[in-house]
N, C-alpha and C. Protein backbone atom coordinates (compact mmCIF):
# COMPACT_ATOMS: atom_id res chain seq x y z
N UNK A 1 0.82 -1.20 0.00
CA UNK A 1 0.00 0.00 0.00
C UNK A 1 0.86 1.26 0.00
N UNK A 2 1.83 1.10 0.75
CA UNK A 2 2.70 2.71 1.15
C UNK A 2 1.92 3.47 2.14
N UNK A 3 2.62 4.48 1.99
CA UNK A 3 2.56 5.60 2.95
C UNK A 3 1.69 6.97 2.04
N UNK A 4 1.74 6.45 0.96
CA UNK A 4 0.57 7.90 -0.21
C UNK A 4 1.71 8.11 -0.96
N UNK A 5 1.31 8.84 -1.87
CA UNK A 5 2.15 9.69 -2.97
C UNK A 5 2.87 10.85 -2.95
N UNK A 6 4.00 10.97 -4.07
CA UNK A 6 4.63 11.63 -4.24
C UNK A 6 4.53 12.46 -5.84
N UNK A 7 3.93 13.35 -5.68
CA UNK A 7 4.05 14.20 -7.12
C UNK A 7 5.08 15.48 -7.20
N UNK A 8 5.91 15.30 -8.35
CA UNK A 8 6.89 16.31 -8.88
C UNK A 8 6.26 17.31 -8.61
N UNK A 9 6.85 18.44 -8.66
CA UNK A 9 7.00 19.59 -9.18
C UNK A 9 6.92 19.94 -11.07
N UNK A 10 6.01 20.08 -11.56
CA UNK A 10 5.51 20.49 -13.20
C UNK A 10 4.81 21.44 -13.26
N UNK A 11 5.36 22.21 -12.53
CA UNK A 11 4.78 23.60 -12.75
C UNK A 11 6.21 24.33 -13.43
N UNK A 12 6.94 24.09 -13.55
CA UNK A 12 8.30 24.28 -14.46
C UNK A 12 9.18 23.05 -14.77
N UNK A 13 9.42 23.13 -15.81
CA UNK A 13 10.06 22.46 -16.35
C UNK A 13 11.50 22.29 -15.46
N UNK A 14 11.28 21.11 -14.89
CA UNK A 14 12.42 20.43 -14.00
C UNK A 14 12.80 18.88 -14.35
N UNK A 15 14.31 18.81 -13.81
CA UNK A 15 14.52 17.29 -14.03
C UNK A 15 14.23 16.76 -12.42
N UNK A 16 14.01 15.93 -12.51
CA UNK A 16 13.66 15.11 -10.99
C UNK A 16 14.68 13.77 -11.26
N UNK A 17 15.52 13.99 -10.18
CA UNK A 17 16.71 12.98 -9.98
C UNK A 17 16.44 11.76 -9.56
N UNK A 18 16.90 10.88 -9.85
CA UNK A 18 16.24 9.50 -8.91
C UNK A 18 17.57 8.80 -8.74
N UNK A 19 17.33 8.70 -7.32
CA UNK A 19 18.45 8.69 -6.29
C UNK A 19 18.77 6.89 -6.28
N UNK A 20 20.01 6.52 -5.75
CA UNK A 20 20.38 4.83 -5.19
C UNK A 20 20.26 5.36 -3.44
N UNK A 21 20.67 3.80 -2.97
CA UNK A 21 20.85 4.15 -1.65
C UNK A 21 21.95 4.96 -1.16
N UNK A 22 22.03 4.89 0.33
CA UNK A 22 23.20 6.08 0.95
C UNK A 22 24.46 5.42 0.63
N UNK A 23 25.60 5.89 0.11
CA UNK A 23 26.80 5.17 0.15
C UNK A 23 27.12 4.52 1.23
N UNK A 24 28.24 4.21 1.30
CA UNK A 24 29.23 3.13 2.66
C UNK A 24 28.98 4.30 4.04
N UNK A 25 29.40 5.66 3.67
CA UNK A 25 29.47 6.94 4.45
C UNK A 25 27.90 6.89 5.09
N UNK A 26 26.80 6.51 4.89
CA UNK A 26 25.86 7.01 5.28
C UNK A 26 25.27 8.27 4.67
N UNK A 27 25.87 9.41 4.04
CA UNK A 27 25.56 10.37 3.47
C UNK A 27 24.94 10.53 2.42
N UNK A 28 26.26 10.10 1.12
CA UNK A 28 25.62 10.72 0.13
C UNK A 28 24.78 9.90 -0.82
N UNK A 29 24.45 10.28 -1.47
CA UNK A 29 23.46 9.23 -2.69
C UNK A 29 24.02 9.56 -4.30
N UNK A 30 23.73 8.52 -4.81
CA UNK A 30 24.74 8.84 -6.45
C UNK A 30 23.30 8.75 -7.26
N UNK A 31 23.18 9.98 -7.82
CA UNK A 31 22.50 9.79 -9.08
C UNK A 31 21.93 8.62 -9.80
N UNK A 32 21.26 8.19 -9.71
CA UNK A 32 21.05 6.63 -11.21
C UNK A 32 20.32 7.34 -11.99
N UNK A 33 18.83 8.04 -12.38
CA UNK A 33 18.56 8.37 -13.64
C UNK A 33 18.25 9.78 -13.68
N UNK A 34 17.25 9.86 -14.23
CA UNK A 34 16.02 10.82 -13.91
C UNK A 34 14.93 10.68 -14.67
N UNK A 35 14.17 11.71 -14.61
CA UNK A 35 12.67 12.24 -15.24
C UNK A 35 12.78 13.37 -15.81
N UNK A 36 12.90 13.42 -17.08
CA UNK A 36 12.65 15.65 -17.45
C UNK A 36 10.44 15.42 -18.17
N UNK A 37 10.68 16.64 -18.36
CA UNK A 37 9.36 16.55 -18.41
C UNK A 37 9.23 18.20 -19.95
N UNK A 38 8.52 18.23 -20.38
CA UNK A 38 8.26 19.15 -21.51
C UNK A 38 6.99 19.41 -21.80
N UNK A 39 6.83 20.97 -22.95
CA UNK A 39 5.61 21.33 -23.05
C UNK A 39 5.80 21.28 -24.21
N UNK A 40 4.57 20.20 -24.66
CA UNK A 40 4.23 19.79 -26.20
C UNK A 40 3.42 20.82 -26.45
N UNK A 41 2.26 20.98 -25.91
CA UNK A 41 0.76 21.85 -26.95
C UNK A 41 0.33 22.82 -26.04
N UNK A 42 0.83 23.52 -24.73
CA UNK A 42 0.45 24.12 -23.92
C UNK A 42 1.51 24.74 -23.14
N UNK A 43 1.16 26.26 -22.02
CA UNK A 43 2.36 26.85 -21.49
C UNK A 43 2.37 25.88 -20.32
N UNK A 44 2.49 24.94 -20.26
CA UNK A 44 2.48 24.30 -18.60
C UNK A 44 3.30 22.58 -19.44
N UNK A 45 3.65 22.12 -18.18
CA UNK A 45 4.30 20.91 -18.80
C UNK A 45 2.89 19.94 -19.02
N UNK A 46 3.13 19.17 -19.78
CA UNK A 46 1.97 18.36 -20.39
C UNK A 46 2.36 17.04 -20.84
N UNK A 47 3.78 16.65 -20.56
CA UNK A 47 4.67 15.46 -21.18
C UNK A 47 5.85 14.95 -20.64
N UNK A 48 6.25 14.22 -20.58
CA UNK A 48 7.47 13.23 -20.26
C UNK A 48 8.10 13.41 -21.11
N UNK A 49 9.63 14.07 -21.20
CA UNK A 49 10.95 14.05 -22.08
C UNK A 49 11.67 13.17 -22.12
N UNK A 50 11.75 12.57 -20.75
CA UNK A 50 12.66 11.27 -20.54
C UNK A 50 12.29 10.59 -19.59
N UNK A 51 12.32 9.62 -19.37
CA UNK A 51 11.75 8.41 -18.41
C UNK A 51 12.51 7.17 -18.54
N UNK A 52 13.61 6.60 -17.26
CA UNK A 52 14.29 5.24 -17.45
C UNK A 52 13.14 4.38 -18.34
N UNK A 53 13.60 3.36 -18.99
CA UNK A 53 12.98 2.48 -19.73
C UNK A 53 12.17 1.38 -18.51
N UNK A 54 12.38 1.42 -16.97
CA UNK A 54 11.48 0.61 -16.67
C UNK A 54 10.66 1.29 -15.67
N UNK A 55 10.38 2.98 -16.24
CA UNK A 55 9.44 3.39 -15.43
C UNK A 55 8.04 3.22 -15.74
N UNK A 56 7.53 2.69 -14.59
CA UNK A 56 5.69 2.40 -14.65
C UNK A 56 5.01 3.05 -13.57
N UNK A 57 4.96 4.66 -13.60
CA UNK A 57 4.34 5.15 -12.58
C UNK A 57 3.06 4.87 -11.89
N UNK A 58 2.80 4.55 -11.07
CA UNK A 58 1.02 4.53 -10.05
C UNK A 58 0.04 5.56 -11.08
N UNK A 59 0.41 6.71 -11.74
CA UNK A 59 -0.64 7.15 -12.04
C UNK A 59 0.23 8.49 -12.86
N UNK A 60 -0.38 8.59 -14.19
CA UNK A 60 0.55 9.67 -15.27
C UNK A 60 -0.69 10.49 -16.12
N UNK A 61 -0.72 11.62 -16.33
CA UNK A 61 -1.37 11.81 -17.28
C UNK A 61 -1.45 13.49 -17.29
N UNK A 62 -0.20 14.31 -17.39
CA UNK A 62 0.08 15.16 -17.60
C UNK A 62 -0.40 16.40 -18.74
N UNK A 63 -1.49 15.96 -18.91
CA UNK A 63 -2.15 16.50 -19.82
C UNK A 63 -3.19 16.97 -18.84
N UNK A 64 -3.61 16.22 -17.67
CA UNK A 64 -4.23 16.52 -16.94
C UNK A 64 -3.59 17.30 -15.77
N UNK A 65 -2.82 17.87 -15.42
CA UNK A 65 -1.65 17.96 -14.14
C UNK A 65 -1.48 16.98 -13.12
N UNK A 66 -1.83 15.98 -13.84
CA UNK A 66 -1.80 14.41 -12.70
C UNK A 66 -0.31 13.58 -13.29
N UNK A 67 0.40 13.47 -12.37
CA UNK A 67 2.10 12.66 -12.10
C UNK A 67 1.98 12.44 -10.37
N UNK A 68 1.67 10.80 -10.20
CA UNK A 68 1.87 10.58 -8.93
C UNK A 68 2.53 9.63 -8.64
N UNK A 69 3.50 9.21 -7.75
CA UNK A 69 4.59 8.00 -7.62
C UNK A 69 4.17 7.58 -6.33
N UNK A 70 3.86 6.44 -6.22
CA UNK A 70 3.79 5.81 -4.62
C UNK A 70 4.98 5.60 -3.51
N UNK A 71 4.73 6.64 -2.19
CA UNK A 71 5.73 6.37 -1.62
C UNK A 71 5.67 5.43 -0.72
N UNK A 72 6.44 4.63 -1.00
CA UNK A 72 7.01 3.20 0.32
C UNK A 72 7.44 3.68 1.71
N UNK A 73 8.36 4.48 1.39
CA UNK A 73 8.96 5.33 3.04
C UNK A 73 8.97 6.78 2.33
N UNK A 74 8.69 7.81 4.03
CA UNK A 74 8.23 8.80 3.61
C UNK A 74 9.73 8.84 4.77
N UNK A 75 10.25 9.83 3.93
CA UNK A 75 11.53 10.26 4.76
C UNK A 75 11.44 11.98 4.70
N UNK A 76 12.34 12.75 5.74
CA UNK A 76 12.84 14.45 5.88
C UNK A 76 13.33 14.51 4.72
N UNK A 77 14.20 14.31 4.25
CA UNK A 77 14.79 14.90 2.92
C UNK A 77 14.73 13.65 1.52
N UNK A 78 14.66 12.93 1.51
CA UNK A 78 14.30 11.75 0.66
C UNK A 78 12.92 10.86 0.55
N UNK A 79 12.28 10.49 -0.10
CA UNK A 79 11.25 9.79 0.04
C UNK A 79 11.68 8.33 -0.78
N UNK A 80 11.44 7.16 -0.47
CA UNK A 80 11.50 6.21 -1.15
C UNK A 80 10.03 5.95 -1.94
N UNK A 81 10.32 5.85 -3.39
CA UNK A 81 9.09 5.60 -4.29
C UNK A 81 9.21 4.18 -5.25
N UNK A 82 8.22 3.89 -5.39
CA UNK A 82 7.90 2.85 -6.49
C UNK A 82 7.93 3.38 -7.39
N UNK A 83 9.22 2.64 -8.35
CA UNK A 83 9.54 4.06 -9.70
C UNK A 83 8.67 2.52 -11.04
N UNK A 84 8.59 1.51 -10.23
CA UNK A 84 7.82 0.35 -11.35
C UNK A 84 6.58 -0.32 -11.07
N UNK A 85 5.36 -0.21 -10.87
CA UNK A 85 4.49 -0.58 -10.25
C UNK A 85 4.31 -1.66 -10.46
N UNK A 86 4.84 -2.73 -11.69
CA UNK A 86 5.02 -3.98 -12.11
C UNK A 86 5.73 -4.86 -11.04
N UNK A 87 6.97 -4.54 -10.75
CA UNK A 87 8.35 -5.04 -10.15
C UNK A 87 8.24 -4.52 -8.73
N UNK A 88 7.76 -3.53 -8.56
CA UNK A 88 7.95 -2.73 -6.99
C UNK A 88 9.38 -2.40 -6.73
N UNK A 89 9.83 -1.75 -8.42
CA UNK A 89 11.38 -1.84 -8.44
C UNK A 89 11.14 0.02 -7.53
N UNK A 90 12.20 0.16 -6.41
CA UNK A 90 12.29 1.62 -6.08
C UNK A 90 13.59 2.52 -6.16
N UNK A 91 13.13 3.72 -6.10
CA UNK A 91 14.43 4.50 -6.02
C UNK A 91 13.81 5.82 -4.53
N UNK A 92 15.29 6.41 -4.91
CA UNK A 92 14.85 7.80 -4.08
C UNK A 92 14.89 8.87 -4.80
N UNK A 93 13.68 9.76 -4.06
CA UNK A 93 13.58 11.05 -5.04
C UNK A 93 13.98 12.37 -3.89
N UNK A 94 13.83 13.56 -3.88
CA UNK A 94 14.18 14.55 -2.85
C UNK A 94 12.92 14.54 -2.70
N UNK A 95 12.81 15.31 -1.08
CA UNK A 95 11.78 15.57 -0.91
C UNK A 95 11.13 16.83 -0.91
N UNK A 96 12.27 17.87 -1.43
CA UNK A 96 12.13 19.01 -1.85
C UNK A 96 11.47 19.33 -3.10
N UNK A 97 11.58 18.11 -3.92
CA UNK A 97 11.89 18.45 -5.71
C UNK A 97 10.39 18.43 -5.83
N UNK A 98 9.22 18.34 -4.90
CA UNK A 98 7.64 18.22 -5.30
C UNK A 98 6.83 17.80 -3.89
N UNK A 99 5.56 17.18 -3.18
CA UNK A 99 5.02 17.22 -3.14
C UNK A 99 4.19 16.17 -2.17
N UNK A 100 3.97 15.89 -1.11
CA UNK A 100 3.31 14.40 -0.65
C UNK A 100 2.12 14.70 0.10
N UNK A 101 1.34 13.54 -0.43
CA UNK A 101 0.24 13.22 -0.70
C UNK A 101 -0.77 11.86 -0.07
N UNK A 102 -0.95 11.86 1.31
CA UNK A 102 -1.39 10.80 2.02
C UNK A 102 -2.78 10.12 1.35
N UNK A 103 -3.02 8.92 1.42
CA UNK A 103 -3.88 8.43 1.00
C UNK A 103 -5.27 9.06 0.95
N UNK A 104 -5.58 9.68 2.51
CA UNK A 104 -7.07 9.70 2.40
C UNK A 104 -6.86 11.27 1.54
N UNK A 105 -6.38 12.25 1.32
CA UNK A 105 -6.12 13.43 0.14
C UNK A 105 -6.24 12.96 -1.09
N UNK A 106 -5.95 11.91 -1.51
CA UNK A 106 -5.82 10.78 -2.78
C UNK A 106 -7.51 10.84 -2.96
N UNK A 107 -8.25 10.07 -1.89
CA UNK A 107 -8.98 9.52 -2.38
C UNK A 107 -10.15 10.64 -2.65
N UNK A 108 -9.82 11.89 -1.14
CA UNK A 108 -10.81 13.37 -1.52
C UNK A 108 -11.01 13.65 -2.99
N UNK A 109 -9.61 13.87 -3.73
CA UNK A 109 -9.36 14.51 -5.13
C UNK A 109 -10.00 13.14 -6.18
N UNK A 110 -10.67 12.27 -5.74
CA UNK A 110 -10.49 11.50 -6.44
C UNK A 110 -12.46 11.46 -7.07
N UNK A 111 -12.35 11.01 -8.46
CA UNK A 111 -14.11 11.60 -9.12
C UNK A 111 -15.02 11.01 -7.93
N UNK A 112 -14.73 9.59 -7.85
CA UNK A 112 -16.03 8.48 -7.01
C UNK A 112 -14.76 7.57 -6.86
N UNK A 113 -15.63 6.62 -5.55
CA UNK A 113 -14.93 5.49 -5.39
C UNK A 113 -15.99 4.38 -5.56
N UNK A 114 -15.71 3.05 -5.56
CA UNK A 114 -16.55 1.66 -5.36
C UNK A 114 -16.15 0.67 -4.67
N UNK A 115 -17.21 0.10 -4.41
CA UNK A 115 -16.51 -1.29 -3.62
C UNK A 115 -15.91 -2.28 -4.91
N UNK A 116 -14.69 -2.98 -3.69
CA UNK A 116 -13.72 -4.06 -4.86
C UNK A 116 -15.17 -5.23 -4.91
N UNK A 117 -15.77 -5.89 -3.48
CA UNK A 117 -16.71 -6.55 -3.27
C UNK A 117 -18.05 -6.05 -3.55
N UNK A 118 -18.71 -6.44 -4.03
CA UNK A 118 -20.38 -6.03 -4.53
C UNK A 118 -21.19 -5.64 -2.96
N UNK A 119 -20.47 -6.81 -1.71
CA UNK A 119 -21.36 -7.60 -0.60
C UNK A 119 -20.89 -6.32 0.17
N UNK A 120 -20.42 -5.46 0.08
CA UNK A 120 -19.42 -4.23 1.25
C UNK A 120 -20.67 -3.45 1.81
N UNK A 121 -20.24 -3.24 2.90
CA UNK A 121 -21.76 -2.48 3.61
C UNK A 121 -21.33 -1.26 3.72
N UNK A 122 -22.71 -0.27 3.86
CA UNK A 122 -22.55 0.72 3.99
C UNK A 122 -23.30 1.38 5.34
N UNK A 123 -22.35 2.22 6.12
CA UNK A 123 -22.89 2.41 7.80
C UNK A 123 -22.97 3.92 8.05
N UNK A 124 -23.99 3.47 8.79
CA UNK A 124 -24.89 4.94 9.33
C UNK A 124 -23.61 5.93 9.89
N UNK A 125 -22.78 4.65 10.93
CA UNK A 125 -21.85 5.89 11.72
C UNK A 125 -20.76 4.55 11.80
N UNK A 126 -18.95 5.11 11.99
CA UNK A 126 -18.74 3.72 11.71
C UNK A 126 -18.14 3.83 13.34
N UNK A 127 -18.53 4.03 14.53
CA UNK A 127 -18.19 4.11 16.01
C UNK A 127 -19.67 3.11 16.34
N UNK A 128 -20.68 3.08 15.69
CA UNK A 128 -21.66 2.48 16.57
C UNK A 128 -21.55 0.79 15.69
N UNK A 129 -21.54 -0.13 16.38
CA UNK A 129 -21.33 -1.33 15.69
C UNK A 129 -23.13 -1.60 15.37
N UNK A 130 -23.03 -1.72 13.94
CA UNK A 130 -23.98 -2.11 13.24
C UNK A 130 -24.25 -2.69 12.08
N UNK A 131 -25.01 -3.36 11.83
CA UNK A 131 -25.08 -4.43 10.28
C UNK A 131 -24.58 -3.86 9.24
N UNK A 132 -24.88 -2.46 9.22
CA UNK A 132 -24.87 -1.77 7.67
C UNK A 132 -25.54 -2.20 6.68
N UNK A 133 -26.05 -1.73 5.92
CA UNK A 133 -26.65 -2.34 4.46
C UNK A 133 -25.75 -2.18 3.56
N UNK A 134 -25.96 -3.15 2.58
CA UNK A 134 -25.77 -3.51 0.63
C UNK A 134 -26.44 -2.10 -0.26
N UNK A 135 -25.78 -1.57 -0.49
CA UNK A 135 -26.38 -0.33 -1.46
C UNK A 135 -25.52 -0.52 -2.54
N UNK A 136 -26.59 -0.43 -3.87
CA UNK A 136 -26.24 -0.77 -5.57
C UNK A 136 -27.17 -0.03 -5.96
N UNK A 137 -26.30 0.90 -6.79
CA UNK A 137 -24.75 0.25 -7.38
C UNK A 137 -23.78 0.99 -5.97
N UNK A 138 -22.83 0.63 -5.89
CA UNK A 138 -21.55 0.55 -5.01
C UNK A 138 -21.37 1.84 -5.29
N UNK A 139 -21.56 3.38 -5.85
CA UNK A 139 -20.47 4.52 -6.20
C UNK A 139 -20.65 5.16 -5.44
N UNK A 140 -19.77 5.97 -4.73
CA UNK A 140 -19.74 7.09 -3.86
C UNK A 140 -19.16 7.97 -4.26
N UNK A 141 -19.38 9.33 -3.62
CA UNK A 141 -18.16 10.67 -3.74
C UNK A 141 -17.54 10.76 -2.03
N UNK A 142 -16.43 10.83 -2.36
CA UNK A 142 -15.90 10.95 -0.60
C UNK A 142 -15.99 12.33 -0.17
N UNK A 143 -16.22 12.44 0.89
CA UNK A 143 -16.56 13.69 1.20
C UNK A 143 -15.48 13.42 3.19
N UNK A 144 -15.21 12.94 3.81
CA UNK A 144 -14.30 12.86 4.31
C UNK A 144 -13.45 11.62 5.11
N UNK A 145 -12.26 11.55 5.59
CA UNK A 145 -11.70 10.45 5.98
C UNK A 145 -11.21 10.56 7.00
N UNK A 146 -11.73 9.35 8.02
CA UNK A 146 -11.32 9.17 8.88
C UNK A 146 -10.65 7.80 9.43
N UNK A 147 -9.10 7.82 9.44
CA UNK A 147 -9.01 6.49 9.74
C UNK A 147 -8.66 5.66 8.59
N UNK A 148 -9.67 4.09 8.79
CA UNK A 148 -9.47 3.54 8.20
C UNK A 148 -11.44 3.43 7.41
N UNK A 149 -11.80 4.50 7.51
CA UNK A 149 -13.38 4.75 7.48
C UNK A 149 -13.48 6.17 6.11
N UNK A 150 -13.88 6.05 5.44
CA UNK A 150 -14.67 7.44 4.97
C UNK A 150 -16.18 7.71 4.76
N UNK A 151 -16.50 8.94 5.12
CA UNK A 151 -18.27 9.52 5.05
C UNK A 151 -17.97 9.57 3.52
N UNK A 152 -19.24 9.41 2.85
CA UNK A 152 -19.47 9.17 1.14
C UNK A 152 -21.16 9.63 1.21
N UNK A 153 -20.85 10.34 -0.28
CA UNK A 153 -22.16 10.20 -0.75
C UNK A 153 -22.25 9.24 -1.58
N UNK A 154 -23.76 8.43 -1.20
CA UNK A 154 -24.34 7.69 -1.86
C UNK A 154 -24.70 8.43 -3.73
N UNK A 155 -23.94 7.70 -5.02
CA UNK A 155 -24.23 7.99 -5.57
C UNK A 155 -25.12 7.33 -6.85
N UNK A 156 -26.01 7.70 -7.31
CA UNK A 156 -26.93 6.63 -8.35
C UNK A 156 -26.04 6.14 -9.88
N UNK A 157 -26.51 5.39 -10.74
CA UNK A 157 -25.70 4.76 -11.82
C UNK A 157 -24.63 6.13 -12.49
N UNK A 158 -25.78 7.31 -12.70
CA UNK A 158 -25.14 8.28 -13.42
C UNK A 158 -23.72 8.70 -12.65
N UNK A 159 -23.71 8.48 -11.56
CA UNK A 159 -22.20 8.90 -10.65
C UNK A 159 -22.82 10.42 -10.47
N UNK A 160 -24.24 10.75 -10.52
CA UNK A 160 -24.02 12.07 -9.87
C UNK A 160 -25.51 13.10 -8.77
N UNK A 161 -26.59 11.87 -8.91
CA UNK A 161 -27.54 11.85 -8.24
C UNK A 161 -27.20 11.43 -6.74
N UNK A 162 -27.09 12.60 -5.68
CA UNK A 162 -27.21 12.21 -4.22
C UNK A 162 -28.19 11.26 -3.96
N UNK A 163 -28.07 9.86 -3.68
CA UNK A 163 -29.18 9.12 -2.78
C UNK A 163 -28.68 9.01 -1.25
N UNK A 164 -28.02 9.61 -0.51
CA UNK A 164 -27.89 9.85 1.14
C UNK A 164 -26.49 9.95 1.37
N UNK A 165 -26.10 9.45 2.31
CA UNK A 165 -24.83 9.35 2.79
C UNK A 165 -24.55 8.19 4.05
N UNK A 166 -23.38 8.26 3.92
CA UNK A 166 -23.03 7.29 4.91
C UNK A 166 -21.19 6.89 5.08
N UNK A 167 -21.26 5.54 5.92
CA UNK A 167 -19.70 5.67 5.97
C UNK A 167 -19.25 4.33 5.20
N UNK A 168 -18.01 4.17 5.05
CA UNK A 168 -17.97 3.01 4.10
C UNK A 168 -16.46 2.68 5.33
N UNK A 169 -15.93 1.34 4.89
CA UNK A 169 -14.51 1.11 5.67
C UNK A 169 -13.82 0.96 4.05
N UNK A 170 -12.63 1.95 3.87
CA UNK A 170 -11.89 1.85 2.54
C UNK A 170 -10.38 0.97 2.95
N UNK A 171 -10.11 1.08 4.00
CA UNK A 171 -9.07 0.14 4.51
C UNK A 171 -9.06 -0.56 5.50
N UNK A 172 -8.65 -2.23 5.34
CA UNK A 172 -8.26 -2.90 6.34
C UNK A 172 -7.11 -3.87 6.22
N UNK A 173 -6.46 -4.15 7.43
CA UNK A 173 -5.38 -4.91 7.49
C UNK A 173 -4.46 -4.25 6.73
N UNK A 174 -3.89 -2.98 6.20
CA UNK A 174 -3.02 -2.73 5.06
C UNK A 174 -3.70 -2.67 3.62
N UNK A 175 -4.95 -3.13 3.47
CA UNK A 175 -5.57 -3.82 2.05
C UNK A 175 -6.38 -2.77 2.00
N UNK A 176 -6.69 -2.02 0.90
CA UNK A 176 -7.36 -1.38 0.07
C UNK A 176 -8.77 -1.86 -0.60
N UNK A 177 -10.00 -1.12 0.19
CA UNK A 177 -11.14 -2.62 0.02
C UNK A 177 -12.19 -1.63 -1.33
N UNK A 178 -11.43 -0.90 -1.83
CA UNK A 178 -12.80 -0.34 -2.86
C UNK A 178 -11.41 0.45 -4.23
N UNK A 179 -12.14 0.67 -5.39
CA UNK A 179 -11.55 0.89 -6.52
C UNK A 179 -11.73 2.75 -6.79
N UNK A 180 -11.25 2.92 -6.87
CA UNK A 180 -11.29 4.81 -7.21
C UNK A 180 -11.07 4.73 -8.98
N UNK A 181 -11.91 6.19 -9.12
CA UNK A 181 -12.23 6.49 -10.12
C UNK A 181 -11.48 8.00 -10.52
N UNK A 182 -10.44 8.57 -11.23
CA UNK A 182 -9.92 9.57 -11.17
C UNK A 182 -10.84 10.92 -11.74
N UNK A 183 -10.96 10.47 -12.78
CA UNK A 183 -11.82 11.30 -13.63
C UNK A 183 -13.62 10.60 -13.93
N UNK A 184 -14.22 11.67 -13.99
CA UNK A 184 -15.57 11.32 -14.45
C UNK A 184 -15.46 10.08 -15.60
């Protein structure tokens, strides 16, 4: 799962370094690649210039101002990221060079979410232990997070008719129990 994301800095055209571990010294870190980034059709970056050949970011689409890397360890001056979402191959990035981004912020910015399970209940309050009901279709808009819990609006097929609200559980054990939707 990690610790949430890490998004660059693309509000100017920057290279973002991607770091090895600390040498023998403990200190320093040696360079291995990077990321540059460019503006194809617009004044804002909108594109990838360069990218190691086995980068598979968590989530790209710079056309949209969306570049997010999952961080594994959230460190003061370094963050460790998943630079391959295939391999769980990582590097280090600064933690200056952009931006972090905890899960439940992820899921705020995010269009709707759903359950991974059809059977997932949905609860009045999630402090009072209760059955919860089956509500279908599964889509919500998050509206806030608490925990391992978020309040949601109940939403109808179209993804945009309020039918109530309630709380859903989006995490347990480490595991991620519903699917997010970025864009409409």
């Amino acid at each position: 799962m990690g610790e949430g994301f890490f998004s660059p800095k693309t509000d100017v055209v920057e290279t973002l370094y991607l770091y090895g571990n600390f040498n023998k010294d403990g200190v320093n870190r040696k360079v291995l690649d990077s990321i540059t980034f460019s503006k194809r059709y617009a004044n804002h970056v909108d594109a990838i210039g360069y990218a190691p050949k086995n980068f598979r970011p968590f989530h790209e689409k710079l056309d949209y101002g969306l570049f997010i890397l999952r961080v594994k360890r959230l460190g003061r001056d370094y963050h460790e990221i998943i630079i391959n979402e295939e391999t769980n191959e990582t590097v280090y990035v600064s933690a200056w060079q952009g931006s972090f981004m905890g899960w439940g912020e992820f899921f705020l910015n995010c269009h709707s979410v759903e359950f991974k399970d059809k059977n997932q209940k949905v609860f009045d309050d999630p402090m009072i232990k209760s059955a919860g009901r089956v509500v279908a279709p599964g889509n919500f808009k998050p509206r806030y997070i608490m925990g391992d819990w978020m309040e949601v609006e109940i939403l109808d097929d179209n993804y945009n008719t309020v039918k109530g609200k309630g709380w859903i559980r989006w995490k347990k054990d480490g595991k991620i129990l519903i699917h997010y939707n970025l864009f409409a």
